[in-house]
C-alpha atoms as a PDB file:
ATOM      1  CA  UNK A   1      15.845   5.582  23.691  1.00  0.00           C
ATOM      2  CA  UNK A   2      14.278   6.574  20.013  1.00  0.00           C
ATOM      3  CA  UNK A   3      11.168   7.781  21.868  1.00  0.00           C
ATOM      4  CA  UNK A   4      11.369  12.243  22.722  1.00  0.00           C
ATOM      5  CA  UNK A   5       8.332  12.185  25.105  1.00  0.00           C
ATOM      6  CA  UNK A   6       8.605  14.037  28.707  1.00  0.00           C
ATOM      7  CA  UNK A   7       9.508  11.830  31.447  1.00  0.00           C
ATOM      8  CA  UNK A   8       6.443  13.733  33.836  1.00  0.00           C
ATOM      9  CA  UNK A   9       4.321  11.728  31.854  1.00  0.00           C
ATOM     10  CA  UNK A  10       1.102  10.311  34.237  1.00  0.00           C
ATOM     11  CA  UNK A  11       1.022   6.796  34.487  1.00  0.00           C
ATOM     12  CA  UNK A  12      -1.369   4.646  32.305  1.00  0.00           C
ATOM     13  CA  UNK A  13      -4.134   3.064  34.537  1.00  0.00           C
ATOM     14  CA  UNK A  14      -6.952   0.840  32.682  1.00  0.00           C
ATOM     15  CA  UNK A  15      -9.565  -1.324  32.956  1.00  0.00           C
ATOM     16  CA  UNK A  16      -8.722  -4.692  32.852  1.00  0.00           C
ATOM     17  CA  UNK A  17     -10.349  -6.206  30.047  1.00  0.00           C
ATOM     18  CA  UNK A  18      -7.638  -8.818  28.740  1.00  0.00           C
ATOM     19  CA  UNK A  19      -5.263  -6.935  30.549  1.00  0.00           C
ATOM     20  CA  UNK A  20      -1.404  -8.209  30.501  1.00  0.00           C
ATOM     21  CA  UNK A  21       1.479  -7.133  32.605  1.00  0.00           C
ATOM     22  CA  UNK A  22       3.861  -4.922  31.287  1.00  0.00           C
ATOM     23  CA  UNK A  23       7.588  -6.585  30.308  1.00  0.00           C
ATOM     24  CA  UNK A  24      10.782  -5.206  29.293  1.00  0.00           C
ATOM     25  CA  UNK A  25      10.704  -7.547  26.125  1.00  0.00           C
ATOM     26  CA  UNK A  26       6.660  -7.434  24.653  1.00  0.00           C
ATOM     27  CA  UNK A  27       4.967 -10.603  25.275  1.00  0.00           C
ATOM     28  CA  UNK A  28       3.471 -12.351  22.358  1.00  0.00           C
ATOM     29  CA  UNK A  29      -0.020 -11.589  21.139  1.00  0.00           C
ATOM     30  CA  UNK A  30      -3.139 -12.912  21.650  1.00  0.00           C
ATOM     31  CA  UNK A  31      -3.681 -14.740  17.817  1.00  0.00           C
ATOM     32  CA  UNK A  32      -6.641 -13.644  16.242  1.00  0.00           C
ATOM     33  CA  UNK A  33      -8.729 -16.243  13.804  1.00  0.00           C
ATOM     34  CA  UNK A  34      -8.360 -15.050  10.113  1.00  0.00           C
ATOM     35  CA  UNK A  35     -11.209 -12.967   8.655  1.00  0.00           C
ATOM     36  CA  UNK A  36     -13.848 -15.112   7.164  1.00  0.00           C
ATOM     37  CA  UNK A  37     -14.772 -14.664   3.610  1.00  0.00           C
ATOM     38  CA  UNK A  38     -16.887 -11.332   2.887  1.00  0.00           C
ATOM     39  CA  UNK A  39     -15.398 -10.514   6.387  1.00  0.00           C
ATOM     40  CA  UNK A  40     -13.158  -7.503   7.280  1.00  0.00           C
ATOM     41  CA  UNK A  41     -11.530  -7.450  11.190  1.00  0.00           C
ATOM     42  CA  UNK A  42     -11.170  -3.587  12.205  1.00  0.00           C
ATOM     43  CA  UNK A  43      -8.730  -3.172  15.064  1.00  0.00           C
ATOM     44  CA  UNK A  44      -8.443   0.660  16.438  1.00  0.00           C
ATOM     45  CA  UNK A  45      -6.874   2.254  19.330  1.00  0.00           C
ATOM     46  CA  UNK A  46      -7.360   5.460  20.616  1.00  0.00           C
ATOM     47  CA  UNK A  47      -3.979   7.678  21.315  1.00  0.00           C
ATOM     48  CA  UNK A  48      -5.190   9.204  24.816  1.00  0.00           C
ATOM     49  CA  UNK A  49      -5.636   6.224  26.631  1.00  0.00           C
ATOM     50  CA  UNK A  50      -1.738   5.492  26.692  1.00  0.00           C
ATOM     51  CA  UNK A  51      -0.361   7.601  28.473  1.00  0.00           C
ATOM     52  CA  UNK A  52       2.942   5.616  29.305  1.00  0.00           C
ATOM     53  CA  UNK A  53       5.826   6.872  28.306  1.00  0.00           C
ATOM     54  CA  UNK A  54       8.032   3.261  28.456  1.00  0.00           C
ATOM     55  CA  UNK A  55       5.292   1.406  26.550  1.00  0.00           C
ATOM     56  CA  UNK A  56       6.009   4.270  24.048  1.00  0.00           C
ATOM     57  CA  UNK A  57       9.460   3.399  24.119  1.00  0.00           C
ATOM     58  CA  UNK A  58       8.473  -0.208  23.644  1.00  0.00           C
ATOM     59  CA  UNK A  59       6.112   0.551  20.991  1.00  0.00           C
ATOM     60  CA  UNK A  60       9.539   2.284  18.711  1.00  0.00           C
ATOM     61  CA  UNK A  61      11.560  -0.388  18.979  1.00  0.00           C
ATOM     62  CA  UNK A  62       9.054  -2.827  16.687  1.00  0.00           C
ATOM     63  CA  UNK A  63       9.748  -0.235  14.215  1.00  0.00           C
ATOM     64  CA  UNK A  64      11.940  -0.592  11.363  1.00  0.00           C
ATOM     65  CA  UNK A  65      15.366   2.084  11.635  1.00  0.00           C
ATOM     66  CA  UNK A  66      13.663   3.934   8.196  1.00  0.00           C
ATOM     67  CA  UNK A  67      10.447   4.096  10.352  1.00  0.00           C
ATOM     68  CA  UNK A  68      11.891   5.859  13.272  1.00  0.00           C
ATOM     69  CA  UNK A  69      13.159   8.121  11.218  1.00  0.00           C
ATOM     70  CA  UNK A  70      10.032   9.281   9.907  1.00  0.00           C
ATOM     71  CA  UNK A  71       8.151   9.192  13.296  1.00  0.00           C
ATOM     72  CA  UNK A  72      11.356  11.464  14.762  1.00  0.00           C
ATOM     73  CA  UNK A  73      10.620  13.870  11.857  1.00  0.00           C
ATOM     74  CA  UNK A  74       7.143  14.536  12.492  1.00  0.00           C
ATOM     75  CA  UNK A  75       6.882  18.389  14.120  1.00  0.00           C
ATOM     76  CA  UNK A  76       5.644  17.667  17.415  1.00  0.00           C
ATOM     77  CA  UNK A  77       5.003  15.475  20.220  1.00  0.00           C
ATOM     78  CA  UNK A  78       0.652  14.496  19.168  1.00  0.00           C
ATOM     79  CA  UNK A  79       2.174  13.710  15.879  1.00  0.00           C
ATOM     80  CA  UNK A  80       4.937  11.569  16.470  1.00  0.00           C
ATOM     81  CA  UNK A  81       2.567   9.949  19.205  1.00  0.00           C
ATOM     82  CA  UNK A  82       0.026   9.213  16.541  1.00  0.00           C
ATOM     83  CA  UNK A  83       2.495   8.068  13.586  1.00  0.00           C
ATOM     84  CA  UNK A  84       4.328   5.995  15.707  1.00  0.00           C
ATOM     85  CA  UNK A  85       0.838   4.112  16.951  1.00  0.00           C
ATOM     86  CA  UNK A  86      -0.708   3.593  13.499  1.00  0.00           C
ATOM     87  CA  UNK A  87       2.559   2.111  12.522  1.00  0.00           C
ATOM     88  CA  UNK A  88       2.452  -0.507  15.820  1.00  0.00           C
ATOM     89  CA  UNK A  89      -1.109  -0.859  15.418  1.00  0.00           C
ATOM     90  CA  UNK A  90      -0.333  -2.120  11.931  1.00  0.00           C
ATOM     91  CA  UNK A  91       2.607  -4.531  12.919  1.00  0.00           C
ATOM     92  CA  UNK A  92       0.723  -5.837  15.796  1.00  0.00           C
ATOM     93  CA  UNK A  93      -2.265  -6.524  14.192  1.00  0.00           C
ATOM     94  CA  UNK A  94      -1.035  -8.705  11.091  1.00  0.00           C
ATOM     95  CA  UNK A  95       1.426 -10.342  13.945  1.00  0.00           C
ATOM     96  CA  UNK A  96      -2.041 -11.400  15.361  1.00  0.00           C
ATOM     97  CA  UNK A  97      -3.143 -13.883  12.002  1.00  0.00           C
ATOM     98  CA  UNK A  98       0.243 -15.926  11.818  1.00  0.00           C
ATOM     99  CA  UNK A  99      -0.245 -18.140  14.725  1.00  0.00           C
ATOM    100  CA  UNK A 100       3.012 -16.619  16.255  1.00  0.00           C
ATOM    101  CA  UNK A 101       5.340 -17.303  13.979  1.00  0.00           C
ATOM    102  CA  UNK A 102       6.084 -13.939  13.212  1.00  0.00           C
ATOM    103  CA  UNK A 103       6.536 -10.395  15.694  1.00  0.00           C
ATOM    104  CA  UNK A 104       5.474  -8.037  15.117  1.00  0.00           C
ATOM    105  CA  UNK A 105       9.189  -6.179  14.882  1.00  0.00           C
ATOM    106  CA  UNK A 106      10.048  -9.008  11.872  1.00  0.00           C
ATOM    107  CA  UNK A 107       7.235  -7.210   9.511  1.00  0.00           C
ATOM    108  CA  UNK A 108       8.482  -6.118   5.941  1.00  0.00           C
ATOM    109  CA  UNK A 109       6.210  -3.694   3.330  1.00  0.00           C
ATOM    110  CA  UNK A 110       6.611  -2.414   0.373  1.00  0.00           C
ATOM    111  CA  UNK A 111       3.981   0.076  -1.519  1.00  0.00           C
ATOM    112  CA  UNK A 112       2.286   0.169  -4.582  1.00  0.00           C
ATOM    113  CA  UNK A 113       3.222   3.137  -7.651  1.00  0.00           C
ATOM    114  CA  UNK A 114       0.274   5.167  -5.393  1.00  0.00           C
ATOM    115  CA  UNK A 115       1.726   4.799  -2.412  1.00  0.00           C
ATOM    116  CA  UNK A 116      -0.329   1.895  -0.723  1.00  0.00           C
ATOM    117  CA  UNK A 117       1.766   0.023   1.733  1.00  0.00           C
ATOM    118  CA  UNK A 118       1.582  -3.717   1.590  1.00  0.00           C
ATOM    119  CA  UNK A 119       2.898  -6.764   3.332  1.00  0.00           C
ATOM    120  CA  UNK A 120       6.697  -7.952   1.511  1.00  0.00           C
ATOM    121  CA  UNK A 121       6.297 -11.498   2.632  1.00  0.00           C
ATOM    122  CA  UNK A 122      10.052 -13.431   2.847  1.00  0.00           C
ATOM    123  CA  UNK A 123       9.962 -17.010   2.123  1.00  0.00           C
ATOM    124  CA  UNK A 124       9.030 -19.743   4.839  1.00  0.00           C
ATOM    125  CA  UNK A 125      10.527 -23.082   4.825  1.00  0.00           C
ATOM    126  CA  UNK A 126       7.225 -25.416   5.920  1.00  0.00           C
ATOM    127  CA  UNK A 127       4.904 -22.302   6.203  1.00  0.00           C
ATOM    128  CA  UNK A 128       2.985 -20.106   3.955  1.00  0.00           C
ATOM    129  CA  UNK A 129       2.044 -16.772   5.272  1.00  0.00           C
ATOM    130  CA  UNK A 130      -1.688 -15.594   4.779  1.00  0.00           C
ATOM    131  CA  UNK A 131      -2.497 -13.502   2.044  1.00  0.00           C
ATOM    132  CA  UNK A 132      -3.662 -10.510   4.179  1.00  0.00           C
ATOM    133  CA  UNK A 133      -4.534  -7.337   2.952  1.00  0.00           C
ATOM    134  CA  UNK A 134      -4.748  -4.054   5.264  1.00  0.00           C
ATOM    135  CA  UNK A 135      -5.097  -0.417   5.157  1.00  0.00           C
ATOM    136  CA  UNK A 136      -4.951   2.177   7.810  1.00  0.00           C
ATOM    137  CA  UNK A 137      -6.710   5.191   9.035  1.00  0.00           C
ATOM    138  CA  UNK A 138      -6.754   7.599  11.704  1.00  0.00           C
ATOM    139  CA  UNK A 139      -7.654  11.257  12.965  1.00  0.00           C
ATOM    140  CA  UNK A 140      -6.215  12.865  15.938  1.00  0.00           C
ATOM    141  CA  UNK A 141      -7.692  10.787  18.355  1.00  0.00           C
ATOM    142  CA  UNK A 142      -8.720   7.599  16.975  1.00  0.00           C
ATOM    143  CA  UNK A 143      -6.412   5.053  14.780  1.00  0.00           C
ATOM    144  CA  UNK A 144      -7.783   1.996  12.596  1.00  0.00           C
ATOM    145  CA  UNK A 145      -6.468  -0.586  10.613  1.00  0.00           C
ATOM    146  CA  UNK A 146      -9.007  -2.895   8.784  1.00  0.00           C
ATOM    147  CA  UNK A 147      -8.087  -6.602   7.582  1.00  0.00           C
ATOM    148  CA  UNK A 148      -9.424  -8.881   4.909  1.00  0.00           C
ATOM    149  CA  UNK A 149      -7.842 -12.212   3.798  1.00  0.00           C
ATOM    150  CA  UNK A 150      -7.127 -12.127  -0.049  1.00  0.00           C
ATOM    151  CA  UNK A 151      -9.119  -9.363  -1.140  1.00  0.00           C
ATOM    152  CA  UNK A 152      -8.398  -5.626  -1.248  1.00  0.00           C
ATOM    153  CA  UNK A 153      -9.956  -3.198   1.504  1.00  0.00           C
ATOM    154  CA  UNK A 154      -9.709   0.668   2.256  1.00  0.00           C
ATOM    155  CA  UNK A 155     -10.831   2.329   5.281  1.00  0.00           C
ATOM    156  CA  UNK A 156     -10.991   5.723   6.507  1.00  0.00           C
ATOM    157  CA  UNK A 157     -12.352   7.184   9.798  1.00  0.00           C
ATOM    158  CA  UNK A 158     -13.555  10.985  10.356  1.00  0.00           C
ATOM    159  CA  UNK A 159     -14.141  12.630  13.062  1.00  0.00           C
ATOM    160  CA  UNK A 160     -18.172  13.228  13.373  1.00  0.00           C
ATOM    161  CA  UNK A 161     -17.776  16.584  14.309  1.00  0.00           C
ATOM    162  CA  UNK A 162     -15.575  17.606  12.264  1.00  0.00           C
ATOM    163  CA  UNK A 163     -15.079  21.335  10.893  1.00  0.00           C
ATOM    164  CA  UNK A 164     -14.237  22.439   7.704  1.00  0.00           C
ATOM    165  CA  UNK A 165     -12.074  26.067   7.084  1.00  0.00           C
ATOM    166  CA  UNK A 166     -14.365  26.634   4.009  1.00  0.00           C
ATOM    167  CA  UNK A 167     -17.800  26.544   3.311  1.00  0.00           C
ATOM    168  CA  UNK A 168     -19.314  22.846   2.693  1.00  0.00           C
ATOM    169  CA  UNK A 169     -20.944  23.874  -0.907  1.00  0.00           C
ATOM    170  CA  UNK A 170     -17.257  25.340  -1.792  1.00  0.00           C
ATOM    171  CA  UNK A 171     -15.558  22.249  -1.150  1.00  0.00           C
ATOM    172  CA  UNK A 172     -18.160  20.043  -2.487  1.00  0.00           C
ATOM    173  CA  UNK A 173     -17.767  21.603  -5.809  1.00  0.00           C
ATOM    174  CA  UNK A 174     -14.170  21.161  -5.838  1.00  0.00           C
ATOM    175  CA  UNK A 175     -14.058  17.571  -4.699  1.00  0.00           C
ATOM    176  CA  UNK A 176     -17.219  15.799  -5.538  1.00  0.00           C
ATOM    177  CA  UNK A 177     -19.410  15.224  -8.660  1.00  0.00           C
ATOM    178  CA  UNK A 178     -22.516  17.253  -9.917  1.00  0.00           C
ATOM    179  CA  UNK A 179     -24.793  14.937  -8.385  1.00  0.00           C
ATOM    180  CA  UNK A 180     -23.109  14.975  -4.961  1.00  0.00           C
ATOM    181  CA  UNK A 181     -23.252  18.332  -4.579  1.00  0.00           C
ATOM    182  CA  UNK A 182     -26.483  18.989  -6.201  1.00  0.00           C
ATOM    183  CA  UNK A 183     -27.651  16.577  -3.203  1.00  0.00           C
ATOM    184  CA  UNK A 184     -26.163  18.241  -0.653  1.00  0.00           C
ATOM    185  CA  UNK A 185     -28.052  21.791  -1.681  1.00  0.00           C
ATOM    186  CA  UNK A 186     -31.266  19.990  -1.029  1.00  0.00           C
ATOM    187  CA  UNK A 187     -30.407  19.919   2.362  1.00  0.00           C
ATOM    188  CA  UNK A 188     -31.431  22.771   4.154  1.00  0.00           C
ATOM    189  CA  UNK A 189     -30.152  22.437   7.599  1.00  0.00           C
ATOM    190  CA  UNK A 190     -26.404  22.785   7.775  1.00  0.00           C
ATOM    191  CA  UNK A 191     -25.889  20.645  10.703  1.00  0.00           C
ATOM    192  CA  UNK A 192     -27.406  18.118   8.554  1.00  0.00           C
ATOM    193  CA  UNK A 193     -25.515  19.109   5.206  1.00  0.00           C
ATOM    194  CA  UNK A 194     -22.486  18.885   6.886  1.00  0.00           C
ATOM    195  CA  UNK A 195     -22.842  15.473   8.305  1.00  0.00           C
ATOM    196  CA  UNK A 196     -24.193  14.399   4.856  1.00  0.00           C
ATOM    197  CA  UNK A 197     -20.686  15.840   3.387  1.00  0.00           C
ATOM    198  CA  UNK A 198     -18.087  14.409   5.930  1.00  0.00           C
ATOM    199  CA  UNK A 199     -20.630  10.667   5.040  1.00  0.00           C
ATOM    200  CA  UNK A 200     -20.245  11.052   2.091  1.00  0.00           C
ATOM    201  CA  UNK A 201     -16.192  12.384   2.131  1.00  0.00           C
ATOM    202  CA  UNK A 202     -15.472   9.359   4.123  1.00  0.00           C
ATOM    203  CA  UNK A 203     -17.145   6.571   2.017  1.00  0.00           C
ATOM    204  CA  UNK A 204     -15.644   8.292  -0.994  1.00  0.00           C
ATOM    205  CA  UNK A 205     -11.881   7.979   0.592  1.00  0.00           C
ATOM    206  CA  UNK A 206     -12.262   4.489   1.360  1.00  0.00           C
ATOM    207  CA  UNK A 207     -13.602   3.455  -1.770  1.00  0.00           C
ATOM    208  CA  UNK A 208     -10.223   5.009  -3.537  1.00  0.00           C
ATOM    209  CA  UNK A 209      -8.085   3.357  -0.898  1.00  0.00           C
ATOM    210  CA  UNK A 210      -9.501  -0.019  -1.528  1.00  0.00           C
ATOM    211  CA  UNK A 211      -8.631   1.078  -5.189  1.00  0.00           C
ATOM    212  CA  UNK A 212      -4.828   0.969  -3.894  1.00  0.00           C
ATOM    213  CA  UNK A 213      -4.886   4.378  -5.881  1.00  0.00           C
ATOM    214  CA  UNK A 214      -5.559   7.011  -3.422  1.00  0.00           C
ATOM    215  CA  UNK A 215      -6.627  10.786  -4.054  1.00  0.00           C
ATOM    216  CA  UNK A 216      -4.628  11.487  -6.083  1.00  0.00           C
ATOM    217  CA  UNK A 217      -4.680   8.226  -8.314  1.00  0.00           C
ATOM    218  CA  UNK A 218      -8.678   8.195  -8.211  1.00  0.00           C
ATOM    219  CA  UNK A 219     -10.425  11.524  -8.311  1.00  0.00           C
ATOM    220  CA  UNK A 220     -13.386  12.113  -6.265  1.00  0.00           C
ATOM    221  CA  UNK A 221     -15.196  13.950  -9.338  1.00  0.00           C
ATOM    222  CA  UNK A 222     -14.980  10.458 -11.294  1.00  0.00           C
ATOM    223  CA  UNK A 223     -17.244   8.890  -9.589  1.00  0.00           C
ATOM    224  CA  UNK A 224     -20.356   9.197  -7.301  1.00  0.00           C
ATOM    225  CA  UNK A 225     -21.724   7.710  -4.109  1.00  0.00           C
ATOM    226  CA  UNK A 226     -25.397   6.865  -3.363  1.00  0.00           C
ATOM    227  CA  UNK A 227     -26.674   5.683  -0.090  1.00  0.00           C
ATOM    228  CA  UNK A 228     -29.727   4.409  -1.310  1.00  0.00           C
ATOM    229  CA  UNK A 229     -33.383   2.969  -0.013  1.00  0.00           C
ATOM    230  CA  UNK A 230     -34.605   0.193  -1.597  1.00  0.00           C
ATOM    231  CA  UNK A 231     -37.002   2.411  -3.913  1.00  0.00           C
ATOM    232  CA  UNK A 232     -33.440   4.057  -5.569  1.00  0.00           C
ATOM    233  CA  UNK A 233     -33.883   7.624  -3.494  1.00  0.00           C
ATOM    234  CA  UNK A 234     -31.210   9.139  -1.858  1.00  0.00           C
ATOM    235  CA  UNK A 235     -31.056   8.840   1.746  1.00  0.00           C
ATOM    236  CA  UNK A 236     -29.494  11.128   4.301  1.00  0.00           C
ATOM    237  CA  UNK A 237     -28.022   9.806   8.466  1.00  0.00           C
ATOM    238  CA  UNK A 238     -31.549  10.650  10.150  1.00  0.00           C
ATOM    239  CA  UNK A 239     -33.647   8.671   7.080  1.00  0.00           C
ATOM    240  CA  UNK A 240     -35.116   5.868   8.865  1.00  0.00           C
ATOM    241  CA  UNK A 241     -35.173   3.783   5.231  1.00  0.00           C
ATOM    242  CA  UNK A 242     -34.916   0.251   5.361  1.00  0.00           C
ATOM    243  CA  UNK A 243     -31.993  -1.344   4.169  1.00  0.00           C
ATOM    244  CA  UNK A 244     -30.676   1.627   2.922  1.00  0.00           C
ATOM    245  CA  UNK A 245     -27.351   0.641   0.646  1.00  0.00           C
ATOM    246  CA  UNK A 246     -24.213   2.035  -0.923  1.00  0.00           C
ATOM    247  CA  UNK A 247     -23.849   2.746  -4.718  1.00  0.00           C
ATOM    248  CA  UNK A 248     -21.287   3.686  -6.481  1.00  0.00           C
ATOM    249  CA  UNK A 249     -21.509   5.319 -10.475  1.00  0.00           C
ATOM    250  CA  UNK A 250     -18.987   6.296 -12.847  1.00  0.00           C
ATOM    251  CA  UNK A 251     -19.250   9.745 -13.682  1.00  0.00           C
ATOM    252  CA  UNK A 252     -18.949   9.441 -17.570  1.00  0.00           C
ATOM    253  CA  UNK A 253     -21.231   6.768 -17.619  1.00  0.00           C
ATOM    254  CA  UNK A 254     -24.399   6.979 -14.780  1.00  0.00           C
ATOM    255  CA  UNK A 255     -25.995   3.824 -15.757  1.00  0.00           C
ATOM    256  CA  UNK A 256     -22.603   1.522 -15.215  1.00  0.00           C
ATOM    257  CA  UNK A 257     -22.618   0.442 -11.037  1.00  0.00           C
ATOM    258  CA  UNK A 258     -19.237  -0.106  -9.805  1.00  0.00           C
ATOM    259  CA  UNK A 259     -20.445  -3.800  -8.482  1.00  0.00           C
ATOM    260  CA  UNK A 260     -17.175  -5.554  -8.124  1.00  0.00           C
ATOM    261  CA  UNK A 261     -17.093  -3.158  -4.353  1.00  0.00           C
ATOM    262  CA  UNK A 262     -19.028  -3.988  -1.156  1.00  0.00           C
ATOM    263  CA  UNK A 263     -18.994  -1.472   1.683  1.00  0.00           C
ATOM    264  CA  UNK A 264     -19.898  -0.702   5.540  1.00  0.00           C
ATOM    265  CA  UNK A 265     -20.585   1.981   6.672  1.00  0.00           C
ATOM    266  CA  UNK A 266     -21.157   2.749  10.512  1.00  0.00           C
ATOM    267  CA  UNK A 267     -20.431   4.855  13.374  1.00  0.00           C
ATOM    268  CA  UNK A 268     -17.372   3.813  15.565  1.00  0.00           C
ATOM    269  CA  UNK A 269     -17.769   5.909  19.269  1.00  0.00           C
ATOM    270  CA  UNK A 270     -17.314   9.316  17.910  1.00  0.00           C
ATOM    271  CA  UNK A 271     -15.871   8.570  14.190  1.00  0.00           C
ATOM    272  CA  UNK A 272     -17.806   8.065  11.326  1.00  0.00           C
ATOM    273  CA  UNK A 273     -16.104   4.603   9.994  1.00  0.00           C
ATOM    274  CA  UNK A 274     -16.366   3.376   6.032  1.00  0.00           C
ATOM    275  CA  UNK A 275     -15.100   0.183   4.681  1.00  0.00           C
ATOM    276  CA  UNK A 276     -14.672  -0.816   1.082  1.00  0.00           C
ATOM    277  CA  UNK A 277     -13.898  -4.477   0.150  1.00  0.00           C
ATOM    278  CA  UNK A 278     -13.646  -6.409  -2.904  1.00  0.00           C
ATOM    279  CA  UNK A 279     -15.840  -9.016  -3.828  1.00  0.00           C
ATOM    280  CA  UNK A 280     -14.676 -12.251  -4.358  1.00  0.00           C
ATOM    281  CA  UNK A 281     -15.231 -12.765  -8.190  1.00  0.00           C
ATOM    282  CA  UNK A 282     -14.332 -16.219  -8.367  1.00  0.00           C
ATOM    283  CA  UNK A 283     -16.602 -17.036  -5.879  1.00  0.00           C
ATOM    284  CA  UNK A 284     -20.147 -17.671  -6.766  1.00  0.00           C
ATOM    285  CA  UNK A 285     -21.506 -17.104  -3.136  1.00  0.00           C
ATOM    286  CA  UNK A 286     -19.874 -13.656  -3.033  1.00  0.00           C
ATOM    287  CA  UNK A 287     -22.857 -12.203  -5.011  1.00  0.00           C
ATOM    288  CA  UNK A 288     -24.243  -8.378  -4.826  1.00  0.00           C
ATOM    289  CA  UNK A 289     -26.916  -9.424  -1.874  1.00  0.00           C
ATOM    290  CA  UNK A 290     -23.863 -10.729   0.526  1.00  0.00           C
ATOM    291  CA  UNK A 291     -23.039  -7.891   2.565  1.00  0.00           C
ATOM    292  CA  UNK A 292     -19.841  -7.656   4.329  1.00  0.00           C
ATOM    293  CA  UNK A 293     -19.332  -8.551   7.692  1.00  0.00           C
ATOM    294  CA  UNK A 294     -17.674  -6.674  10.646  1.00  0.00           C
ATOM    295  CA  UNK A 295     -15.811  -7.791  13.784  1.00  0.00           C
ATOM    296  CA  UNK A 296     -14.082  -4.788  15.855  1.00  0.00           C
ATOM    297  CA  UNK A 297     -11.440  -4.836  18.627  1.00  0.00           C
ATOM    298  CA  UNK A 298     -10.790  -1.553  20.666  1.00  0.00           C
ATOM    299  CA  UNK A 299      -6.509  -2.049  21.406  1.00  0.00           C
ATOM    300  CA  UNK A 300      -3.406  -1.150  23.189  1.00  0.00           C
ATOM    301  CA  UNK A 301      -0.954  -3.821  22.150  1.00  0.00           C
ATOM    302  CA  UNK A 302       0.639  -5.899  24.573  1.00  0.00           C
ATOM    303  CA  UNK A 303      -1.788  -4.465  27.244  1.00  0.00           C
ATOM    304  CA  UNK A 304      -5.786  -5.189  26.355  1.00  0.00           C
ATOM    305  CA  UNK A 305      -8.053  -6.052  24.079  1.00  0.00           C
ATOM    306  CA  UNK A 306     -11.532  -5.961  24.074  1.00  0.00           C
ATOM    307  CA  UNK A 307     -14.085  -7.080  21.024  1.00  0.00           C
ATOM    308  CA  UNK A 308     -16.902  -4.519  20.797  1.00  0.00           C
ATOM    309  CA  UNK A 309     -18.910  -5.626  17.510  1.00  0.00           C
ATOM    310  CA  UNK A 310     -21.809  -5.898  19.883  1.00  0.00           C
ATOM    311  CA  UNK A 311     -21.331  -3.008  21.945  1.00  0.00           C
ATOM    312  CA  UNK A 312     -22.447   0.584  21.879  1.00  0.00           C
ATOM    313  CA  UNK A 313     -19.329   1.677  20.303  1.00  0.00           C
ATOM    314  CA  UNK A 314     -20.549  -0.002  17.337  1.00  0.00           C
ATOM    315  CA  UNK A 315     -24.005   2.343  15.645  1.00  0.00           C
ATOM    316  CA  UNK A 316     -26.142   2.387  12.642  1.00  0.00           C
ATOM    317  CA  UNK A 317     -24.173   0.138  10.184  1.00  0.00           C
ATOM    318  CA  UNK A 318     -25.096  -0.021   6.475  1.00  0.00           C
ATOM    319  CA  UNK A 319     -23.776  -2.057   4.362  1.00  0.00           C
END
């Protein structure tokens, strides 16, 4: 077996929500109904709830030989634990929208000059494949991978209690923009100015990852992020504003809003959880008032699934 785990591992016992035996060979998955428009699907799975060393082992062999490689590599058993679930949580998930016609193992990607992995689709006699678009995310103890139909999305997850080696002002004024940081000295408390920062760190990384540029292809300092009330001031996490919304400027010029993006922003169990998507430009009902819409799955492939849009796990969206 690919997988180097101990074999003292404890055995994985859950609550059955959609539970499904295990099997030596994975049993196909549960399809999922393709994102609407203005709609992104968020699947996530959370590393210490599996426990199970053969579903592991499982898990490995959907991967591609230049993928087990680079799981193998990783120093460490958390790490290779965690690369080797984003990547199944990825190939499980898009397996989900094509009516089982592919597996998950049969999966091809390619990414962009910045790095951005994307679906290679082959060419189906009698089928066309749909045009998904995903991106990935994940922490130590929480994975996500969001899905839109068509249009391009980033995501990225923090940990809410995150710390930081270096002083919050420091690394705001090496990362973000004048007006960021000049935001985040009128915050006195620094419980408060830290949240603000990791919100604000969090919307800015999806944004560029909807971009299909990343850090390095999309500085923070060119642009800046607002979460705004409906009277144009900034808001902070405890402001009880209503319908507060996300803005985004370009640095050299304030005035121009970055409208073609849509984003939601909301707290996912302990993770604070951004999503950037791009508006459908050709569509006339896709206009600046249309916010985006959420649907969210908690997963361990082949075992359960469990929708939780409506649930507690699910807090203070804006979008």
């Amino acid at each position: 077996m690919f997988w180097l785990l101990r074999r003292n591992m404890l055995p994985l016992y859950l609550n059955s929500v959609a539970r499904r035996p295990f099997a030596s060979s994975p049993p196909p998955l549960p399809p999922a109904p393709l994102p609407c428009p203005r709609e992104t699907h968020i699947w996530y799975v959370v590393p210490d709830e599996l426990k199970d060393a053969s579903r592991l082992n499982q898990y490995m062999e959907l991967l591609s030989p230049c993928e087990r490689q680079s799981v193998l590599r990783m120093n460490g058993e958390r790490l290779q634990k965690g690369a080797l679930l984003a990547r199944t949580l990825v190939r499980t998930t898009l397996a989900r929208y094509t009516d089982g016609r592919l597996s998950p193992k049969s999966f091809k990607f390619r990414k962009n000059r910045f790095g951005k992995p994307e679906v290679e689709w082959d060419n189906y006699d009698l089928w066309a494949p749909p045009p998904l678009q995903f991106n990935i995310s994940h922490t130590s103890t929480m994975i996500a991978c969001g899905v839109t139909l068509d249009l391009p999305i980033g995501i990225d997850i923090e940990e809410k209690q995150r710390k930081t080696s270096n002083d919050i002002l420091s690394l705001a004024h090496r990362y973000f923009t004048s007006v960021e940081v000049a935001y985040l000295k009128t915050l006195a408390d620094p419980e408060c100015r830290q949240s603000e920062f990791i919100r604000l760190w969090t919307l800015k990384e999806a944004y560029v990852k909807a971009l299909g540029r990343g850090f390095s292809g999309a500085p923070f300092k060119d642009f800046t992020i607002r979460l705004e009330a409906s009277n144009g001031k900034q808001v902070t996490g405890e402001s009880k504003s209503d319908g507060p919304s996300i803005v985004v400027e370009a640095v050299d010029d304030p005035g121009i809003l970055m409208n073609r993006w849509k984003f939601a922003f909301f707290e996912l169990n302990s993770h604070y959880t951004a999503v950037c998507m791009e508006r459908d430009v050709k569509n006339p009902a896709d206009g600046e008032n249309n916010s985006l819409k959420l649907k969210v799955w908690r997963t361990l492939p082949f075992v359960e699934d469990e929708c939780v849009t409506e649930t507690d796990a699910v807090k203070n969206i804006i979008r």
